[in-house]
C-alpha atoms as a PDB file:
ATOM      1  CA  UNK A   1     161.649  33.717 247.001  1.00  0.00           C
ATOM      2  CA  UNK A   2     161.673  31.186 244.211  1.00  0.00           C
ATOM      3  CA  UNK A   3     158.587  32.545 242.410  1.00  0.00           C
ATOM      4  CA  UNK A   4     160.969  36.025 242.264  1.00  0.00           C
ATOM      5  CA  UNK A   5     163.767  34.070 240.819  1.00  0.00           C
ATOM      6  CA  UNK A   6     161.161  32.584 238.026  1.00  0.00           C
ATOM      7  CA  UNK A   7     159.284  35.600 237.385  1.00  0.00           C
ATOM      8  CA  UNK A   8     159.353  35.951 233.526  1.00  0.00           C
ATOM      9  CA  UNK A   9     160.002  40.015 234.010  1.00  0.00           C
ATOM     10  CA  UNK A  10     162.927  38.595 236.238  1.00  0.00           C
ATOM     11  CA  UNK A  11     164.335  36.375 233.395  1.00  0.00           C
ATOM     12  CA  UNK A  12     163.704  39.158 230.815  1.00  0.00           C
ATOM     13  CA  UNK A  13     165.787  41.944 232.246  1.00  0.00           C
ATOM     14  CA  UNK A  14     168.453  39.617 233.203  1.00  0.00           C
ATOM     15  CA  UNK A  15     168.782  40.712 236.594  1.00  0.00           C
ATOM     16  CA  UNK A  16     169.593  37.835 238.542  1.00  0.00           C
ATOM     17  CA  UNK A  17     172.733  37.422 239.961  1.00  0.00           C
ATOM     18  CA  UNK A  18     174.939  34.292 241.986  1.00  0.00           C
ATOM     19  CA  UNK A  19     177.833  34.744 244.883  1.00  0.00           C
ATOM     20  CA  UNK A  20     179.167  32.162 246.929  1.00  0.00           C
ATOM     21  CA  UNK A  21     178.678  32.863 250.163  1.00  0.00           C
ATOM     22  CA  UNK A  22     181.279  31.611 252.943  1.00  0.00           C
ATOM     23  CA  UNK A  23     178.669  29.831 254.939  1.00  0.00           C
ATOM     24  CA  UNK A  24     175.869  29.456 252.488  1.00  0.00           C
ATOM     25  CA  UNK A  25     177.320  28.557 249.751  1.00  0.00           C
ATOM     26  CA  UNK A  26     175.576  29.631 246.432  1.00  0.00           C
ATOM     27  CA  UNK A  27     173.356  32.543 246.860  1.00  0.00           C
ATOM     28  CA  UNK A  28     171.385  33.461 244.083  1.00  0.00           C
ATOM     29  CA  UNK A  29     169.160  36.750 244.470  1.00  0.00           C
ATOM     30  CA  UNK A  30     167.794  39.556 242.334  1.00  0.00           C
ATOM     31  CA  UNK A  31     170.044  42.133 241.552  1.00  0.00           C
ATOM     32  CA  UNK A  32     169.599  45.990 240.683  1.00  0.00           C
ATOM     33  CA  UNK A  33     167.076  46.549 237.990  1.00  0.00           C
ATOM     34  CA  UNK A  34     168.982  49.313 236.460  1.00  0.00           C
ATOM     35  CA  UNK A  35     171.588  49.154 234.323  1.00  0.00           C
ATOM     36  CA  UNK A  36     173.364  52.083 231.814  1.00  0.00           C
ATOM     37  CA  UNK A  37     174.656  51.884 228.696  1.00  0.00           C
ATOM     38  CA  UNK A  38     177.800  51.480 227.992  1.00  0.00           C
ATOM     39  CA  UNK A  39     178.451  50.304 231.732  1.00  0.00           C
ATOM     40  CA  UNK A  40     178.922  47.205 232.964  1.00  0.00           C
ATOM     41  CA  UNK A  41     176.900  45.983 235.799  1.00  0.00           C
ATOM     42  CA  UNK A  42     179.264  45.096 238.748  1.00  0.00           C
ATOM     43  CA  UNK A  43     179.266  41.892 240.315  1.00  0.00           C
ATOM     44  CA  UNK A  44     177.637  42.092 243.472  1.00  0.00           C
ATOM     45  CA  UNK A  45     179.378  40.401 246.801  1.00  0.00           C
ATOM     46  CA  UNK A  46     178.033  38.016 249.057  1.00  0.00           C
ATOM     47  CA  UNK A  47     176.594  39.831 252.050  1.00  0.00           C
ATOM     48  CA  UNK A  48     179.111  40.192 255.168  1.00  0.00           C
ATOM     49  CA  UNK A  49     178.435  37.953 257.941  1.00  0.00           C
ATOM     50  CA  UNK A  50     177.503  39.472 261.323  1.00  0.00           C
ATOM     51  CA  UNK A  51     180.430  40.997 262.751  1.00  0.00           C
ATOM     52  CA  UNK A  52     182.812  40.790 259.732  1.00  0.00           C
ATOM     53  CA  UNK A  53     183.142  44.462 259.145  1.00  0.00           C
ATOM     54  CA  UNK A  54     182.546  45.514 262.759  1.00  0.00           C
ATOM     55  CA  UNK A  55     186.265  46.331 263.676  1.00  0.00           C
ATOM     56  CA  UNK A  56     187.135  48.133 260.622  1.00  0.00           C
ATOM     57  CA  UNK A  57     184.083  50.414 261.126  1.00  0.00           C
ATOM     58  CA  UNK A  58     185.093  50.786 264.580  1.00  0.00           C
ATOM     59  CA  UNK A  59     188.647  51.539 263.816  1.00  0.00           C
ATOM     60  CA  UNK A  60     187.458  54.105 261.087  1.00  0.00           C
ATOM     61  CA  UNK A  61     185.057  55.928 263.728  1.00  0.00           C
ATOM     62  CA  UNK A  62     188.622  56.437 266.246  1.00  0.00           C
ATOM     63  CA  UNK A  63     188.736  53.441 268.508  1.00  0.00           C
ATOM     64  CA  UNK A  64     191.893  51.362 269.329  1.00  0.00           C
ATOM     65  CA  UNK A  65     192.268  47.754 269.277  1.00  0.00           C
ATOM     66  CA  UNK A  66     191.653  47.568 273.155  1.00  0.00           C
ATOM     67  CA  UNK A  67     188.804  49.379 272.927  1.00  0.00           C
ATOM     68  CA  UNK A  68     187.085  47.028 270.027  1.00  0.00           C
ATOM     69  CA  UNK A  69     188.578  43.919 272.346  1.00  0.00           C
ATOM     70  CA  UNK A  70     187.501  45.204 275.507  1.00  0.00           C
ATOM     71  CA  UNK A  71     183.981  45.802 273.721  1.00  0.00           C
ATOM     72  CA  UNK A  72     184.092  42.414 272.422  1.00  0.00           C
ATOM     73  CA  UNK A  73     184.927  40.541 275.366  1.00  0.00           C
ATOM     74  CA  UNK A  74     182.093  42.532 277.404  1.00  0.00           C
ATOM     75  CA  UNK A  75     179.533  41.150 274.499  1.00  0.00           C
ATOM     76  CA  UNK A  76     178.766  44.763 273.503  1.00  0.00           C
ATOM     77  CA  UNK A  77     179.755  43.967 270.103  1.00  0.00           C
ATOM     78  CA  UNK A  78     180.213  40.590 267.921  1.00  0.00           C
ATOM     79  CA  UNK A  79     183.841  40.343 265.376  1.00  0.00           C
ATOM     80  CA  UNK A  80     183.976  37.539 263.336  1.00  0.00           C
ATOM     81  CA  UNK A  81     186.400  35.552 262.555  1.00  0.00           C
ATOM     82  CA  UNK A  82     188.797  36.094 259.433  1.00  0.00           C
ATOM     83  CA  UNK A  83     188.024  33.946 256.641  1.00  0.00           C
END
């Protein structure tokens, strides 16, 4: 992964980006290559950690709390803790 980060192509387009991840701390990856004039590039997010996002998506696709709990505490699915 380093040699990506030090590619000269890399450095030339500028497309290396840095989050802080909750866990990992500093993450520093390459980011999308394109980019549009007059648009500025958004800063990207550290990724989610597994099960971060998994009630919200679960509450968006129609179940109820004691569904996602009863799922959780059967080990069908992980939730993380809140941050």
């Amino acid at each position: 992964m380093k040699e990506v980060l030090e590619d000269p192509q890399v450095f030339h387009l500028g497309v290396t980006e840095e989050v802080e991840h909750p866990k990992a701390g500093k993450a520093k990856f390459v980011g999308g290559p394109v980019r549009f004039e007059g648009l500025s590039a958004e800063k990207s997010e550290a990724p989610p950690l597994p099960g971060e996002h998994t009630d919200v998506i679960l509450e968006e696709l129609g179940y109820g709390r004691a569904d996602i709990e009863k799922f959780s505490k059967t080990g069908a699915i992980q939730l993380q803790a809140k941050i």
